[in-house]
Protein backbone atom coordinates (compact mmCIF):
# COMPACT_ATOMS: atom_id res chain seq x y z
CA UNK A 1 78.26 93.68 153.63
CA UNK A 2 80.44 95.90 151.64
CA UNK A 3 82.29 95.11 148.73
CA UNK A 4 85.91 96.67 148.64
CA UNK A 5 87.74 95.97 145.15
CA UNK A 6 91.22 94.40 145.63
CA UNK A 7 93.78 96.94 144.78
CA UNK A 8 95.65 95.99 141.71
CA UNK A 9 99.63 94.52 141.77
CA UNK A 10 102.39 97.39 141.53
CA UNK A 11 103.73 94.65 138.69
CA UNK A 12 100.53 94.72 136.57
CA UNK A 13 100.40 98.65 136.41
CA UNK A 14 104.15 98.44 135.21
CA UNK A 15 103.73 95.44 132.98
CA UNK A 16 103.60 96.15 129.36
CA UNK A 17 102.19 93.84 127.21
CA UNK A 18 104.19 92.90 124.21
CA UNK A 19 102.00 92.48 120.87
CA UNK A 20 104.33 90.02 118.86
CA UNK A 21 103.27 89.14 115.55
CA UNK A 22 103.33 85.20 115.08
CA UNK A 23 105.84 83.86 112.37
CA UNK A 24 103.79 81.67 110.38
CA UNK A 25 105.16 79.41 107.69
CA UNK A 26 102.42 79.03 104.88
CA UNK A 27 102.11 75.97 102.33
CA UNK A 28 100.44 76.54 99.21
CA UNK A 29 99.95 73.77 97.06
CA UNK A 30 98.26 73.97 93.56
CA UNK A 31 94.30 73.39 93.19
CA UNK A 32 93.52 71.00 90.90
CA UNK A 33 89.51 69.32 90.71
CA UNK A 34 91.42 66.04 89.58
CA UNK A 35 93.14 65.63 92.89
CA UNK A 36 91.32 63.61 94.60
CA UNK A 37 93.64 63.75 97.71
CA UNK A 38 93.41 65.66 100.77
CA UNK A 39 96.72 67.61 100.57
CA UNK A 40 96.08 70.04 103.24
CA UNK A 41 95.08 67.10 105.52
CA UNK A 42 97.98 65.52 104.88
CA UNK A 43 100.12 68.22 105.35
CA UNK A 44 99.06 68.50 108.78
CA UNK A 45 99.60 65.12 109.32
CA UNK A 46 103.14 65.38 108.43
CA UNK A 47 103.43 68.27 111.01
CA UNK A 48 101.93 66.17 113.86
CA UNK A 49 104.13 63.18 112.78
CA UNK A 50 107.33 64.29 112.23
CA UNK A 51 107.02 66.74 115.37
CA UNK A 52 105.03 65.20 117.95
CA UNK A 53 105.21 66.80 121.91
CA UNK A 54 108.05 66.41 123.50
CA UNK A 55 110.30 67.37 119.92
CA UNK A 56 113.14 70.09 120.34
CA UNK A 57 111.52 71.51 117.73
CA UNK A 58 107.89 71.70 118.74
CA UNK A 59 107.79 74.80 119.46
CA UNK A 60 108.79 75.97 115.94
CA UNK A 61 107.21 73.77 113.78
CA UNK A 62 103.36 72.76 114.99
CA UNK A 63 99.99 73.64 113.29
CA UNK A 64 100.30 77.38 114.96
CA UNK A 65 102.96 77.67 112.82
CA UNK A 66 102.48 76.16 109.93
CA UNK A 67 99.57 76.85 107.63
CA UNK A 68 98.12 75.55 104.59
CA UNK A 69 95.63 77.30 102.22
CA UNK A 70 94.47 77.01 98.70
CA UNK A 71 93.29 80.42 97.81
CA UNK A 72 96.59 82.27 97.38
CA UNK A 73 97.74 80.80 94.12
CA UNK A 74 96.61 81.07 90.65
CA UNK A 75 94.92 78.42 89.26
CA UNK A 76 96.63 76.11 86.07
CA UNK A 77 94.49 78.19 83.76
CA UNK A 78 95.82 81.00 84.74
CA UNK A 79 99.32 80.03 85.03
CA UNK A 80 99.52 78.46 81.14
CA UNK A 81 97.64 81.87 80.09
CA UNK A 82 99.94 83.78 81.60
CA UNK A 83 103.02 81.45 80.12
CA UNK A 84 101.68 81.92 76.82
CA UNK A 85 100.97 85.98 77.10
CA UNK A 86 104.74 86.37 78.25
CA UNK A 87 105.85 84.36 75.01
CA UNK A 88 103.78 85.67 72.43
CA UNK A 89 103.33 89.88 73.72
CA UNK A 90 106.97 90.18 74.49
CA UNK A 91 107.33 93.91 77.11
CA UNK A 92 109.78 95.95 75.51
CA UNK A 93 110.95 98.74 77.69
CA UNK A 94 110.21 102.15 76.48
CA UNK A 95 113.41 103.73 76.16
CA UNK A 96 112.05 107.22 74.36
CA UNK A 97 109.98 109.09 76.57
CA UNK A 98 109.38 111.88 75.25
CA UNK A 99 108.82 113.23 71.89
CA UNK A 100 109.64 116.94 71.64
CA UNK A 101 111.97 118.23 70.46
CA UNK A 102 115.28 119.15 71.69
CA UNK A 103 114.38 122.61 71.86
CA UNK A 104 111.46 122.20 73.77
CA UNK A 105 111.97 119.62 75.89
CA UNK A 106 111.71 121.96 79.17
CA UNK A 107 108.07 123.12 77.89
CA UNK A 108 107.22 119.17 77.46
CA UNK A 109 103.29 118.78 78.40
CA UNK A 110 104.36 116.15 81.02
CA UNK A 111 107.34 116.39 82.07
CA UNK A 112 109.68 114.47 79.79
CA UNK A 113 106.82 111.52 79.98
CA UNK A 114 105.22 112.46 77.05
CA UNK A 115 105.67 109.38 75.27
CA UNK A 116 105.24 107.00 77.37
CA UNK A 117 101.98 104.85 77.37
CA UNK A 118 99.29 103.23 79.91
CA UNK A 119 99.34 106.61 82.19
CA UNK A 120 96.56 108.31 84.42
CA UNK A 121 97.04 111.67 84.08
CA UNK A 122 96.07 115.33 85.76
CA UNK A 123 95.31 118.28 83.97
CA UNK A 124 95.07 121.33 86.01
CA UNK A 125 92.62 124.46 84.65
CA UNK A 126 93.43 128.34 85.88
CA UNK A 127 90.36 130.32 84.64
CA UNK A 128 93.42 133.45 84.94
CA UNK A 129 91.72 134.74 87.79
CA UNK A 130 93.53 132.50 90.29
CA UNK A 131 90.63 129.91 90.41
CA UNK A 132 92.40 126.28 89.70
CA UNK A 133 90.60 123.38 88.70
CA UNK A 134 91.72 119.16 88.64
CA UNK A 135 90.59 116.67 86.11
CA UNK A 136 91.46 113.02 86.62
CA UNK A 137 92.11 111.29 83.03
CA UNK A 138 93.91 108.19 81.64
CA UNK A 139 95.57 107.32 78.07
CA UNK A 140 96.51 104.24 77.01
CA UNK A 141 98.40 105.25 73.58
CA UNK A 142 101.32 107.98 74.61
CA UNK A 143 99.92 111.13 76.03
CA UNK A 144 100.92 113.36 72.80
CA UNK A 145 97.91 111.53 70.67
CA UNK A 146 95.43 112.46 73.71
CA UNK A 147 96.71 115.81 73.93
CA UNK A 148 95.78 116.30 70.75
CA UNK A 149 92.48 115.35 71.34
CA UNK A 150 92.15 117.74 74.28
CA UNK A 151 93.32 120.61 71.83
CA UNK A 152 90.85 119.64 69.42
CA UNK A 153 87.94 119.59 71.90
CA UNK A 154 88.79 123.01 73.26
CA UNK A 155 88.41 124.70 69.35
CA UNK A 156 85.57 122.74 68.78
CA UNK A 157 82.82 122.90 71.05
CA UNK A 158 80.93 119.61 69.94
CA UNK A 159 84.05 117.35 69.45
CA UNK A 160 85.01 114.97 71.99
CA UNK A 161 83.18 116.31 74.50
CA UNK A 162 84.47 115.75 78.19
CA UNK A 163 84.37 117.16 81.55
CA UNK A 164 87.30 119.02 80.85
CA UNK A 165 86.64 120.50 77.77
CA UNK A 166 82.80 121.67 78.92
CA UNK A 167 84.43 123.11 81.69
CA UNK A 168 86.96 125.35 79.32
CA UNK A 169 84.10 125.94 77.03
CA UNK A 170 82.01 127.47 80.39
CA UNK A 171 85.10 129.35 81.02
CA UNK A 172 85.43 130.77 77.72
CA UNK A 173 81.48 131.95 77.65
CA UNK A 174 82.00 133.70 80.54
CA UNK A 175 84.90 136.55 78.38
CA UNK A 176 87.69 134.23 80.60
CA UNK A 177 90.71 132.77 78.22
CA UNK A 178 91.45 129.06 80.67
CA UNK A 179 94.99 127.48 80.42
CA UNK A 180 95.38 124.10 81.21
CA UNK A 181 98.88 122.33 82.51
CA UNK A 182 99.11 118.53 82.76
CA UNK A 183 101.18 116.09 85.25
CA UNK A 184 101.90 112.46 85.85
CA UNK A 185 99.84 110.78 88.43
CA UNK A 186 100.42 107.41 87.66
CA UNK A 187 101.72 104.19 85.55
CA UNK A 188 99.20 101.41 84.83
CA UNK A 189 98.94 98.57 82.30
CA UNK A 190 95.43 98.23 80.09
CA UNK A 191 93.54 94.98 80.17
CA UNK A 192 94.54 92.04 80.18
CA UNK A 193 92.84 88.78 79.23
CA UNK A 194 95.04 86.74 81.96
CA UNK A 195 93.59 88.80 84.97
CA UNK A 196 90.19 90.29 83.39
CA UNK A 197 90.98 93.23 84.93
CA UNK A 198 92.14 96.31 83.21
CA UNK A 199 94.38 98.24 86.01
CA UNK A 200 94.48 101.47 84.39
CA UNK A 201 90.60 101.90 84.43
CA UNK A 202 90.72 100.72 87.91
CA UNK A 203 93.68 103.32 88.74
CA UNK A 204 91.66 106.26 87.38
CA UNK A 205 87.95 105.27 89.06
CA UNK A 206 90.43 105.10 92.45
CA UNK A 207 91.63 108.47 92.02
CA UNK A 208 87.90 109.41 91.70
CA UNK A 209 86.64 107.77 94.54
CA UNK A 210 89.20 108.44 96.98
CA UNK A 211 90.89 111.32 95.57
CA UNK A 212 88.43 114.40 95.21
CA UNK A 213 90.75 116.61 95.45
CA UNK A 214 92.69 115.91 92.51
CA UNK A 215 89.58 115.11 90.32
CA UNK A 216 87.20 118.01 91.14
CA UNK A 217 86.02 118.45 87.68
CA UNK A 218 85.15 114.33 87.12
CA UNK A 219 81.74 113.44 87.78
CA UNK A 220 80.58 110.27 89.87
CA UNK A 221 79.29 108.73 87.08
CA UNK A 222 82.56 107.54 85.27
CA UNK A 223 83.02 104.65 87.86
CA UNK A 224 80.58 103.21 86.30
CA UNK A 225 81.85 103.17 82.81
CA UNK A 226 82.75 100.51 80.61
CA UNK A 227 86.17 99.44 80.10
CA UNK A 228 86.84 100.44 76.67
CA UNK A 229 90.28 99.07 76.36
CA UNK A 230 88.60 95.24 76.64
CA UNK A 231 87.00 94.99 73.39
CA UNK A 232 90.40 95.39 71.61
CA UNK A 233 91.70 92.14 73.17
CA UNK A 234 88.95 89.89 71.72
CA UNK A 235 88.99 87.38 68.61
CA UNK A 236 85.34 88.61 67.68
CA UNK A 237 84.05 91.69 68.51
CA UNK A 238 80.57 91.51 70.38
CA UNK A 239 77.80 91.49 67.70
CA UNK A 240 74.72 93.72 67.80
CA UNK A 241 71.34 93.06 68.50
CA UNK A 242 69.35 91.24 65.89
CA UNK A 243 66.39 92.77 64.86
CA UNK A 244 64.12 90.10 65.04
CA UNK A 245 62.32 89.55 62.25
CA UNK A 246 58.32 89.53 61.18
CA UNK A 247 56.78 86.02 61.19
CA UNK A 248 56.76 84.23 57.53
CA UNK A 249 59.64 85.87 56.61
C-alpha cells in the first residue's frame, strides 16, 4: 500500500480568508451588592425572547452579539467621589504658560511651557566634548520652581542631590564645564484620591522602563519609589512610629 496525498482544490489555494472583526453590542449595567437580581441573566433572556430563531433579526441581535459584563464600569463609590471632586476642585485651564519675559521668551527653558504644571520632563547633559546624556524627571508645581532646584543642586554639591546633578558634579571633577537643555515629554495629572493612582509618577517610571534611551542617566531603582505627591491629599498625615515605652511607666 502506498499512501498518495490528495492534491489540494485550485479554489482553496486562491481562497483568501477574510478575518472580520465581530460587531458586538455590550450592556453594562451598574454593580451594586444590594441587587439581589440576576441582571445579566436576565438580559439574556430578553435577547432569546424577544428574538427567538426564525426572527428577521436573528442574525443581528443574538447572544454572539450582544454581551453583558460587570467589570467595565466604576463602581457607585467611585462615581459620587468623582461627582464630588469635580464640584469642589474646579480645573481651571492654564492660560499663562510661560513665565519669562518678553524678552526672553525664545531662550524659555521649555519651550514656552514653562509654567505649566503636572509635566514629565527631559533634561539633556553635553559634557562639551560632544558626549550627550538623558535624564527622565517629573514636576508637579510649574517647571520654573524645579529649575530652580536643579540650579541650586549644580552650585551646591550636597543639596538636592539627584542623578542629574551627581552626574554634572562628575563632569565638573573631571576640568569639563556640562550644560544642560530641557524639553517636554509629557502632560500628566498628580494623584488623585478618586483613582488611587497618581498618573504622573506612573508616566515617569514608564519612560524608565520602556524608554532607556531617553532616561540613560535614571537608575532602576526609582520605580520603586514612593509616590510623594499622595501624602498631600490626606486629612491626617501618617503618624510615626511610637516608641514603645518601658513597663511601669
Amino acid at each position: 500500500m502506498k499512501y498518495e496525498p490528495t492534491p489540494p482544490r485550485l479554489s482553496d489555494e486562491t481562497k483568501k480568508r477574510k478575518n472580520r472583526k465581530r460587531k458586538v453590542l455590550w450592556f453594562n449595567p451598574p454593580y451594586n451588592y444590594t441587587v439581589k437580581t440576576n441582571v445579566a441573566g436576565e438580559y439574556l433572556k430578553i435577547v432569546d425572547e424577544c428574538f427567538p430563531i426564525g426572527h428577521p433579526l436573528r442574525k443581528i441581535f443574538n447572544r454572539n452579539t450582544m454581551k453583558v459584563s460587570y467589570s467595565t464600569t466604576a463602581n457607585m463609590a467611585q462615581v459620587i467621589s468623582g461627582a464630588n471632586s469635580r464640584k469642589l476642585n474646579p480645573i481651571e485651564g492654564v492660560s499663562k504658560t510661560c513665565s519669562c519675559p518678553k524678552k526672553d521668551k525664545p531662550n524659555c527653558p521649555l519651550g514656552g511651557n514653562c509654567f505649566v504644571p503636572g509635566i514629565v520632563y527631559q533634561a539633556t547633559v553635553d559634557d562639551s566634548l560632544g558626549n550627550q546624556q538623558s535624564y527622565i524627571g517629573l514636576s508637579k508645581n510649574d517647571f520654573k520652581e524645579r529649575l530652580g532646584i536643579h540650579k541650586q543642586s549644580f552650585k551646591k554639591r550636597d543639596i538636592n542631590q539627584t542623578c542629574l546633578s551627581s552626574h554634572v558634579w562628575a563632569l565638573k571633577d573631571k576640568g569639563l564645564q556640562p550644560s544642560v537643555s530641557y524639553g517636554l515629554v509629557e502632560k500628566a495629572n498628580p494623584f488623585s484620591p478618586v483613582t488611587g493612582r497618581c498618573q504622573l509618577c506612573l508616566t515617569e517610571k514608564f519612560y524608565i522602563m520602556y524608554r532607556p534611551d531617553l532616561a540613560q542617566l535614571n537608575k532602576r531603582e526609582e520605580i520603586f519609589n514612593h509616590c510623594r505627591h499622595k501624602e498631600l491629599m490626606l486629612l491626617v498625615k501618617p503618624s510615626k512610629k511610637r516608641k514603645k515605652k518601658p513597663p511601669g511607666t
